[in-house]
Protein backbone atom coordinates (compact mmCIF):
# COMPACT_ATOMS: atom_id res chain seq x y z
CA UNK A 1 0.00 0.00 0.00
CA UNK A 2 1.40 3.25 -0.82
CA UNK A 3 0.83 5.82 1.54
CA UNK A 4 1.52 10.44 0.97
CA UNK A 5 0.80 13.24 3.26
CA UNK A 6 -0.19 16.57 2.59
CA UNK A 7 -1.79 19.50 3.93
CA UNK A 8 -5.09 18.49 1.37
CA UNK A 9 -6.43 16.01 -1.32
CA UNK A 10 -7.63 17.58 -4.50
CA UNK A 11 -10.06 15.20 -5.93
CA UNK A 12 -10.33 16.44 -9.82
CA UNK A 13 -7.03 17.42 -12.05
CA UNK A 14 -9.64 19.59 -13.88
CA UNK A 15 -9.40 23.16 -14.17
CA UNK A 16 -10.70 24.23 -11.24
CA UNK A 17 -9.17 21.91 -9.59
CA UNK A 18 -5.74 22.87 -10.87
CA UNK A 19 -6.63 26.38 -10.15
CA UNK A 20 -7.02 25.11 -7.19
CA UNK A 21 -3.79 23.77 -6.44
CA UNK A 22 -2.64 27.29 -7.44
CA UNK A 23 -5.13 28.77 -4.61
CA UNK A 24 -4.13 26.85 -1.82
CA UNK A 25 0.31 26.83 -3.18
CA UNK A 26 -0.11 31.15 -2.51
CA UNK A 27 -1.52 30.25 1.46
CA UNK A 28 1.81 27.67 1.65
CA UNK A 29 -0.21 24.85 1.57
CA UNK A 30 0.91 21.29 -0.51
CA UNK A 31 -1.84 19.19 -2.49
CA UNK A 32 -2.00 15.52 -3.70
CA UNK A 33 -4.57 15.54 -7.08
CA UNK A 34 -6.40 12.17 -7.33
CA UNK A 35 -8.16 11.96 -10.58
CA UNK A 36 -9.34 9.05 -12.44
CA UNK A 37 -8.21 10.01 -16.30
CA UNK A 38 -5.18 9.49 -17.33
CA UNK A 39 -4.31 12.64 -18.07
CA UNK A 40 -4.92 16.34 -16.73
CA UNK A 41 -7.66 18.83 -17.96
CA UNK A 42 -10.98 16.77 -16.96
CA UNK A 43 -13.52 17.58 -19.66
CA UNK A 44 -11.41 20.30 -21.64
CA UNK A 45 -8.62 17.72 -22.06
CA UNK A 46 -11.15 14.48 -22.54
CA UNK A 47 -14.09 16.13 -24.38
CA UNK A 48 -13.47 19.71 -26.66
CA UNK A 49 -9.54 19.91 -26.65
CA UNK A 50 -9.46 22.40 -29.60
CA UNK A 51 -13.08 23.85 -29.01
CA UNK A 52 -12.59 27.59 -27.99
CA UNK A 53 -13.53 29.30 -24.53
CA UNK A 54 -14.23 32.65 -25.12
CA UNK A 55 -15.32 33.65 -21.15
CA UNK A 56 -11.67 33.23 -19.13
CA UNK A 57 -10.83 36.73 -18.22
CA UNK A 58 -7.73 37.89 -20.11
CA UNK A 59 -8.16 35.37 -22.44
CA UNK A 60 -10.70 36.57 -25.14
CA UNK A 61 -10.37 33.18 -27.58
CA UNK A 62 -8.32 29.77 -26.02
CA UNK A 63 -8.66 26.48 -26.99
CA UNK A 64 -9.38 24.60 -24.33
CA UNK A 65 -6.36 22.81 -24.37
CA UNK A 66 -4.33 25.97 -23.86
CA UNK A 67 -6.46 26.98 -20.64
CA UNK A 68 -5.16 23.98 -19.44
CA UNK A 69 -1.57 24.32 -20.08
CA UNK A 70 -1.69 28.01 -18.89
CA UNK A 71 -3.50 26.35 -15.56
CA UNK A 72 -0.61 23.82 -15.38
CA UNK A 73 1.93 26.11 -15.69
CA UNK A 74 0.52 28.54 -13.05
CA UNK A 75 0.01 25.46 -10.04
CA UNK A 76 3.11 23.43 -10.93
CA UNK A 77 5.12 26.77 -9.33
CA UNK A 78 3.76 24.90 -6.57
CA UNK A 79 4.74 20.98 -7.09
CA UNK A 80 1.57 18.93 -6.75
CA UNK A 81 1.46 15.36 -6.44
CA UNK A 82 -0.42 13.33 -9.12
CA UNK A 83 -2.28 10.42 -8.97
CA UNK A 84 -3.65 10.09 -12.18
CA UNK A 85 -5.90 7.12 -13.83
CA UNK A 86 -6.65 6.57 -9.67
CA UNK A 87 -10.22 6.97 -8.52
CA UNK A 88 -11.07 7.97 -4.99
CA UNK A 89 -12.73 5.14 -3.15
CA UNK A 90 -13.54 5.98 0.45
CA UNK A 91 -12.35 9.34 2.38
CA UNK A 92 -12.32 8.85 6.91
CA UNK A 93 -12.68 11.37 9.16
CA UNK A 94 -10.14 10.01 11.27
CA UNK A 95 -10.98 13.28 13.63
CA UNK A 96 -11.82 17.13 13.37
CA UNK A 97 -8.42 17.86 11.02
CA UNK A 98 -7.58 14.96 10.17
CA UNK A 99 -8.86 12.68 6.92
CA UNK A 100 -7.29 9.43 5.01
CA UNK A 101 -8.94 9.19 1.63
CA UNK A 102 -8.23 6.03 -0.52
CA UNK A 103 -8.14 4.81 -4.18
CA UNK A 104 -9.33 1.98 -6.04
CA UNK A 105 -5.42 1.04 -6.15
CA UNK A 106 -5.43 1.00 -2.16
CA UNK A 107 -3.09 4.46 -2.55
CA UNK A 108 -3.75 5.96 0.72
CA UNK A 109 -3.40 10.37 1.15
CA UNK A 110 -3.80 11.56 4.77
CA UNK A 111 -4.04 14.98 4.59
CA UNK A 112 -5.81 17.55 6.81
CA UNK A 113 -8.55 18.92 4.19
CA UNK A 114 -10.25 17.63 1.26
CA UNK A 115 -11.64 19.17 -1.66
CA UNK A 116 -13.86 17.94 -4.34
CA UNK A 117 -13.24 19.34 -7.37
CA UNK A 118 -14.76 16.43 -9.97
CA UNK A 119 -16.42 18.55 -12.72
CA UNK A 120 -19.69 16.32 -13.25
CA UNK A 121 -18.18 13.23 -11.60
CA UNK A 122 -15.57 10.44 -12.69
CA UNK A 123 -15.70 9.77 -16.13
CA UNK A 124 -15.58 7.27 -18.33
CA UNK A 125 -16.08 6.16 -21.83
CA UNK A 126 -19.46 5.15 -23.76
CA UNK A 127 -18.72 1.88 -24.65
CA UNK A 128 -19.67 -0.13 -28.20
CA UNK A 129 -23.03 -1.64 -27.04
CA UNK A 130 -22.17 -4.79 -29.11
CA UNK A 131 -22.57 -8.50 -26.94
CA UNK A 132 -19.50 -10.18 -26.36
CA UNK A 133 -17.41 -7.64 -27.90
CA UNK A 134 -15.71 -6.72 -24.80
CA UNK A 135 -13.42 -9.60 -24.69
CA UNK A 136 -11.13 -7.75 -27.34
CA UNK A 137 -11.06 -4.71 -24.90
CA UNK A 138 -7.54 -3.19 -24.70
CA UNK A 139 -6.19 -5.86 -26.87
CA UNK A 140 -7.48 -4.94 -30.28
CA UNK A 141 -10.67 -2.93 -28.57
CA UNK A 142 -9.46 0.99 -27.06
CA UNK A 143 -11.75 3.55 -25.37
CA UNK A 144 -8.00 5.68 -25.17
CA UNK A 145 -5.17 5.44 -27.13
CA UNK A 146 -1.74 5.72 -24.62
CA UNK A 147 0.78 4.54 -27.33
CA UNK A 148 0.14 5.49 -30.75
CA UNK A 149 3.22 3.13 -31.58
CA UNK A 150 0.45 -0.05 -31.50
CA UNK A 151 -1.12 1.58 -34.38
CA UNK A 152 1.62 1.38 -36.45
CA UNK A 153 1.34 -0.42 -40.22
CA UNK A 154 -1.98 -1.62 -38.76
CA UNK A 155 -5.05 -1.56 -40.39
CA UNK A 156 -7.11 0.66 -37.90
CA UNK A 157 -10.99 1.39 -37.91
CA UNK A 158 -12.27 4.52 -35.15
CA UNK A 159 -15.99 4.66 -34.36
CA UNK A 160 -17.14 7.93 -33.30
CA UNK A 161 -18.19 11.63 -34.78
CA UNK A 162 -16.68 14.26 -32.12
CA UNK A 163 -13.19 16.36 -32.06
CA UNK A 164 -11.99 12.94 -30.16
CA UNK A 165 -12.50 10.82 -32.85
CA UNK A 166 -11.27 13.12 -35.88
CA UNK A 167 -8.33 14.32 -34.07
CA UNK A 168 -7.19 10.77 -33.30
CA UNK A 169 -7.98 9.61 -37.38
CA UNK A 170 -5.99 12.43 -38.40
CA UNK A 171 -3.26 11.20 -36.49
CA UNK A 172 -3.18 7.87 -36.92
CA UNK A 173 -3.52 8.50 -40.45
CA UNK A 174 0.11 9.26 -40.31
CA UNK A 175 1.53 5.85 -38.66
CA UNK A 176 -1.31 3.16 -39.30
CA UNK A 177 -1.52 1.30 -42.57
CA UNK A 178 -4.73 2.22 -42.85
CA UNK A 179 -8.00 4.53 -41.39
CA UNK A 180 -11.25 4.30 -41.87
CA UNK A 181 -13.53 6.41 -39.81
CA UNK A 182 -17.08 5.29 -39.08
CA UNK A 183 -19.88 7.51 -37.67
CA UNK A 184 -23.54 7.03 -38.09
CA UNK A 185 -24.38 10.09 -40.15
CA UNK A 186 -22.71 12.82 -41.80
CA UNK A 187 -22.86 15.21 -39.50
CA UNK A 188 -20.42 15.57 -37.01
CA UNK A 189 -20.20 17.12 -33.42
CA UNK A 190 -16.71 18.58 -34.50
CA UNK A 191 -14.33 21.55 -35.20
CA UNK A 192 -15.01 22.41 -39.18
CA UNK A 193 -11.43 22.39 -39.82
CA UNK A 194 -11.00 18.91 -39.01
CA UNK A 195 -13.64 17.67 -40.80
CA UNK A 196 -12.63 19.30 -43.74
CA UNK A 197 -9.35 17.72 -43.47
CA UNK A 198 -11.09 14.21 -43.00
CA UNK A 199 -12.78 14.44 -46.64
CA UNK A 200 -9.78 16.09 -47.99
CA UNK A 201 -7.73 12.93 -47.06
CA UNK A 202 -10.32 10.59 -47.94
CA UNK A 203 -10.56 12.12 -51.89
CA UNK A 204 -6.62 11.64 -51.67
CA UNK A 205 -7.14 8.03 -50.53
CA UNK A 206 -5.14 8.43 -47.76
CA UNK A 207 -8.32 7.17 -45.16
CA UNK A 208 -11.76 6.25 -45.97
CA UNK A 209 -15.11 7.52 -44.55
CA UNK A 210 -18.11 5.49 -44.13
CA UNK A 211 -21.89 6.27 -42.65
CA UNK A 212 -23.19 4.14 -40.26
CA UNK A 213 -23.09 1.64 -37.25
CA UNK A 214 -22.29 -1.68 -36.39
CA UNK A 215 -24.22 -4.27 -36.43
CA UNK A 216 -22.14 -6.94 -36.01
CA UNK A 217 -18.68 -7.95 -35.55
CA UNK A 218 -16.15 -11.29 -37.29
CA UNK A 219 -13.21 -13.20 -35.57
CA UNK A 220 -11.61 -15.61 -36.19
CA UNK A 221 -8.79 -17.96 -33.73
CA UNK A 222 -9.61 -15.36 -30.42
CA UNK A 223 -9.23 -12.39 -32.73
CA UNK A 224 -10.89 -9.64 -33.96
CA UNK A 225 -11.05 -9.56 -37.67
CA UNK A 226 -13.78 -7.25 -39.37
CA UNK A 227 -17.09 -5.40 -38.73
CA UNK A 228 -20.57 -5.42 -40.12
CA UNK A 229 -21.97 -2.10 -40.89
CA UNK A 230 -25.45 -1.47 -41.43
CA UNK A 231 -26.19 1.97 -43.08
CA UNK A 232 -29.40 3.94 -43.11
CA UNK A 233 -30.78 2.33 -46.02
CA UNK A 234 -30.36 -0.96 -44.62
CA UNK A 235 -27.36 -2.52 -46.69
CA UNK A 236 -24.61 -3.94 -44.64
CA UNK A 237 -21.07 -3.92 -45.56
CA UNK A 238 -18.57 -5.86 -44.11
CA UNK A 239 -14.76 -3.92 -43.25
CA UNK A 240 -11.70 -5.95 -41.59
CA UNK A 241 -9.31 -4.57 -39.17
CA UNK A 242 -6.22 -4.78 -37.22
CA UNK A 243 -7.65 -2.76 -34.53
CA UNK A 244 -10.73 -1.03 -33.13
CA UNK A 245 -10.46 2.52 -31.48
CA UNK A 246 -14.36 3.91 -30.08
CA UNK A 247 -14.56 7.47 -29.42
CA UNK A 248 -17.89 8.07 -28.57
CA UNK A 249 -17.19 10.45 -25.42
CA UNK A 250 -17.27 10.08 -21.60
CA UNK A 251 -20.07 9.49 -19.79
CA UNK A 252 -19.90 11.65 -16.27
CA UNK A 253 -21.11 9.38 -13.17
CA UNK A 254 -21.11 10.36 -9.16
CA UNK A 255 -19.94 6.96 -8.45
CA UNK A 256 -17.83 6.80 -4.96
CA UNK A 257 -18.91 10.04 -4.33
CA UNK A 258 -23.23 8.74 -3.40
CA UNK A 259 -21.41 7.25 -0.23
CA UNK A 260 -19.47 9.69 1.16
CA UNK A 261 -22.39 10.66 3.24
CA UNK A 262 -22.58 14.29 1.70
CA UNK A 263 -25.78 16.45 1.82
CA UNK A 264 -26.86 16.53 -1.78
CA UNK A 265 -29.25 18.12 -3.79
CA UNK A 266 -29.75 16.73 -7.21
CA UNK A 267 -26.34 14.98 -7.65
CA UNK A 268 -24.64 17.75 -6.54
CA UNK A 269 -22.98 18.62 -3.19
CA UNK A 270 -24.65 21.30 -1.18
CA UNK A 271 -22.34 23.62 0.12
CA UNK A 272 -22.06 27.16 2.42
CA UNK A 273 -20.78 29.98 -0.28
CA UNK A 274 -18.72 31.50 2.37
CA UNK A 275 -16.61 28.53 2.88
CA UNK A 276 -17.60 26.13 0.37
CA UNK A 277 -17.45 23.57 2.70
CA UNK A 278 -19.64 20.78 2.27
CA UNK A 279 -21.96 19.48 5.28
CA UNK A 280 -18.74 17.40 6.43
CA UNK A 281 -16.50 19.97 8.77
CA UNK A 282 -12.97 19.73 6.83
CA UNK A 283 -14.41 18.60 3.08
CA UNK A 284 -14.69 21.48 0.26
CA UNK A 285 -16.54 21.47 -3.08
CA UNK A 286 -15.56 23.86 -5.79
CA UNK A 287 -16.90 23.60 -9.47
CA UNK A 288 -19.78 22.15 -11.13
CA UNK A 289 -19.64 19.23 -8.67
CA UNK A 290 -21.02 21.95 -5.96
CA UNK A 291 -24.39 23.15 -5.43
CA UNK A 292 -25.92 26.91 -4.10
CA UNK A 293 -28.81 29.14 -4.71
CA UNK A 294 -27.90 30.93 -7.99
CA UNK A 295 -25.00 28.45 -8.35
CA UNK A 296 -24.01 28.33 -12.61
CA UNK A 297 -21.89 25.91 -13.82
CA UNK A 298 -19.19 28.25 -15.26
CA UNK A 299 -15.42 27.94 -15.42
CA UNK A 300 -15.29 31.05 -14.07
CA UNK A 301 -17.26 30.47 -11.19
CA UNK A 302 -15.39 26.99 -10.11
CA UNK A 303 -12.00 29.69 -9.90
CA UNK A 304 -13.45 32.04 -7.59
CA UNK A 305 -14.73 29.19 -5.72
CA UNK A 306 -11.66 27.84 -5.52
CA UNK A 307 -10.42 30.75 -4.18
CA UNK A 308 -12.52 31.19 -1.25
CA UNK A 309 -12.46 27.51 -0.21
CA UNK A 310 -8.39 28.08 -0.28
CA UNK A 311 -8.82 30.86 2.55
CA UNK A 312 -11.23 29.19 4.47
CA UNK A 313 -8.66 25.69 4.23
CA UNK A 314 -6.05 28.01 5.13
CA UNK A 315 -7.37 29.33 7.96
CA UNK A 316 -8.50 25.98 9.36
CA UNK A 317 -4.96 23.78 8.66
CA UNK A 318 -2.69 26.87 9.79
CA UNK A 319 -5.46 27.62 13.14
CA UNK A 320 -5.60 31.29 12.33
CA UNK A 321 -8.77 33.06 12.88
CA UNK A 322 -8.16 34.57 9.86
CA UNK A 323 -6.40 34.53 6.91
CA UNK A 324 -4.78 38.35 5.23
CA UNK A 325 -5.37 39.16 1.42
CA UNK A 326 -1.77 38.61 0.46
CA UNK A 327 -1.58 40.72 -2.98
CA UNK A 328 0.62 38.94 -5.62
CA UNK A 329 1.31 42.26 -7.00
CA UNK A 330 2.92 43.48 -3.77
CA UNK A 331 2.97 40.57 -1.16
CA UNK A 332 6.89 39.39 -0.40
CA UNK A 333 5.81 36.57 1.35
CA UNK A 334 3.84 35.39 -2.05
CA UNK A 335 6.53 36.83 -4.12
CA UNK A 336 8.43 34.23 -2.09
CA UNK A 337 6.37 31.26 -2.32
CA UNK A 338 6.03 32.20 -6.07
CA UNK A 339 9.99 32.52 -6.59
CA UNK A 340 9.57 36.05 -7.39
CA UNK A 341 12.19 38.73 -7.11
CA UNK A 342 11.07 42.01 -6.99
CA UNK A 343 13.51 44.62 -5.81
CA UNK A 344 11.95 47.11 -3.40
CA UNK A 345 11.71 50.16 -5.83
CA UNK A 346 10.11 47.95 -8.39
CA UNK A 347 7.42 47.13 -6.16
CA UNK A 348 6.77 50.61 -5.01
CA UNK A 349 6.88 51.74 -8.69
């Protein structure tokens, strides 16, 4: 069993909860992230990586990609810990400042806050509703691609019609033998750009395009070997493979989270907007996990949150009754925990 401490537990590598990290690195305080993707960004990174945000202030048009990298690069000043494709089990109250939360791999955090910063909930991916097909799954059947090196020379079909599932052809067009995309109609839930790029590769016969869904799959000796496609007009069409990639999004889900003995109010986590503490004395939630009168489920909102819990955390793990506004414009002591070196003259410039 593999055991950190911390001052608290960020569950959620999402933005706010990277902002968060930020938030509670400026009171001195360290963070463990627990999230259960395998990479950073929650929904921006998993779901619209290249759609724009136009509402971060300062930042009039970002892909959402980039709001994550700027995020990254603003908490890692700080040095989180990561836990990353880990998903948070059980969190004890082992007494008033004091809580051990676990993950599915038995890691164990103790740490002397918590916050919940898990977007919608854990995600994870819509799977191919076909029977039996599972038994291929992260042999020849991936919901993520990790190594694009598997793809390599391969013959490779994708299943899906969002930015997920045309960035990944594009890309794979480029090392697999071959691509051929497959979505049920022509209309896809993605950037123009790369769908235009799709067709333009497809009339250069470097990948192929086809409408509509399967119906069936072949194998042949414990492998998979081709699909069965039905289109709208009812004729099927048979297409072998190497490999099977399905992008057809994440599906948010509370999971764990039901039994952690929460208030909640429509599968969100009631919490007290001065604190954002939840109705457990030393947990926080921050983001569109949260719920409030007026709340709105706004990036925007989950950083100001996120700024608020950090003061109230602060002022409970370091026993003040309460915590300064510390400027980062003017404040040495931040200046210091930021590694910034300001001479006095600049800062009274």
């Amino acid at each position: 069993m593999k055991t950190l401490t911390t001052d608290v537990a960020i569950i959620g590598a999402g933005p706010v909860g990277l902002f968060q990290i930020f938030e509670l690195g400026l009171q001195g305080l360290s963070t463990v992230v627990i999230d259960s993707l395998p990479e950073i960004g929650g929904q921006c990174s998993e779901l619209y990586p290249d759609k724009p945000i136009y509402d971060i202030p300062a930042l009039p048009n970002a892909k959402a990609s980039e709001v994550i990298d700027n995020l990254w690069q603003q908490a890692a000043i700080f040095d989180p810990t990561f836990l990353l494709a880990e998903r948070v089990e059980h969190i004890e109250k082992v007494s008033e400042h004091s809580f051990i939360v676990t993950t599915h791999k038995q890691t164990q955090i103790h740490c002397r806050a918590v916050v919940i910063a898990a977007g919608n909930g854990a995600f994870s991916p819509v799977k191919l509703k076909l029977p039996l097909i599972d038994k291929f799954e992260d042999t020849q059947l991936f919901y993520r691609i990790s190594n694009i090196e598997h793809f390599r020379d391969k013959n490779v079909v994708v299943l899906g019609g969002g930015d997920s599932a045309l960035d990944w052809s594009l890309t794979l067009q480029k090392t697999a033998k071959s691509v051929l995309l497959i979505h049920r109609s022509s209309h896809f839930k993605a950037v123009k750009s790369s769908v235009n790029k799709m067709y333009e590769l497809c009339e250069q016969l470097k990948m192929q395009f086809l409408c509509g869904q399967v119906s069936s799959f072949q194998e042949k000796e414990n492998k998979l070997i081709g699909l069965t496609i039905t289109s709208k007009d009812g004729v099927n069409r048979r297409v072998e493979l190497d490999e099977l990639v399905v992008l057809f999004g994440m599906s948010p889900k509370l999971g764990p989270i039901d039994n952690w003995q929460l208030e909640m109010h429509q599968h969100q986590i009631k919490v007290d907007t001065q604190s954002f503490q939840t109705s457990v004395t030393g947990i926080y939630a921050v983001g569109d996990i949260n719920y409030y009168p007026g709340k709105r489920k706004l990036i925007l909102s989950g950083f100001h949150e996120a700024a608020l819990a950090a003061f109230s955390i602060a002022e409970t793990v370091l026993e003040k009754d309460r915590i300064p506004t510390l400027y980062t414009t003017t404040s040495p002591v931040v200046h210091q925990r930021l590694g910034v070196e300001h001479s006095l003259e600049e800062m009274l410039s």
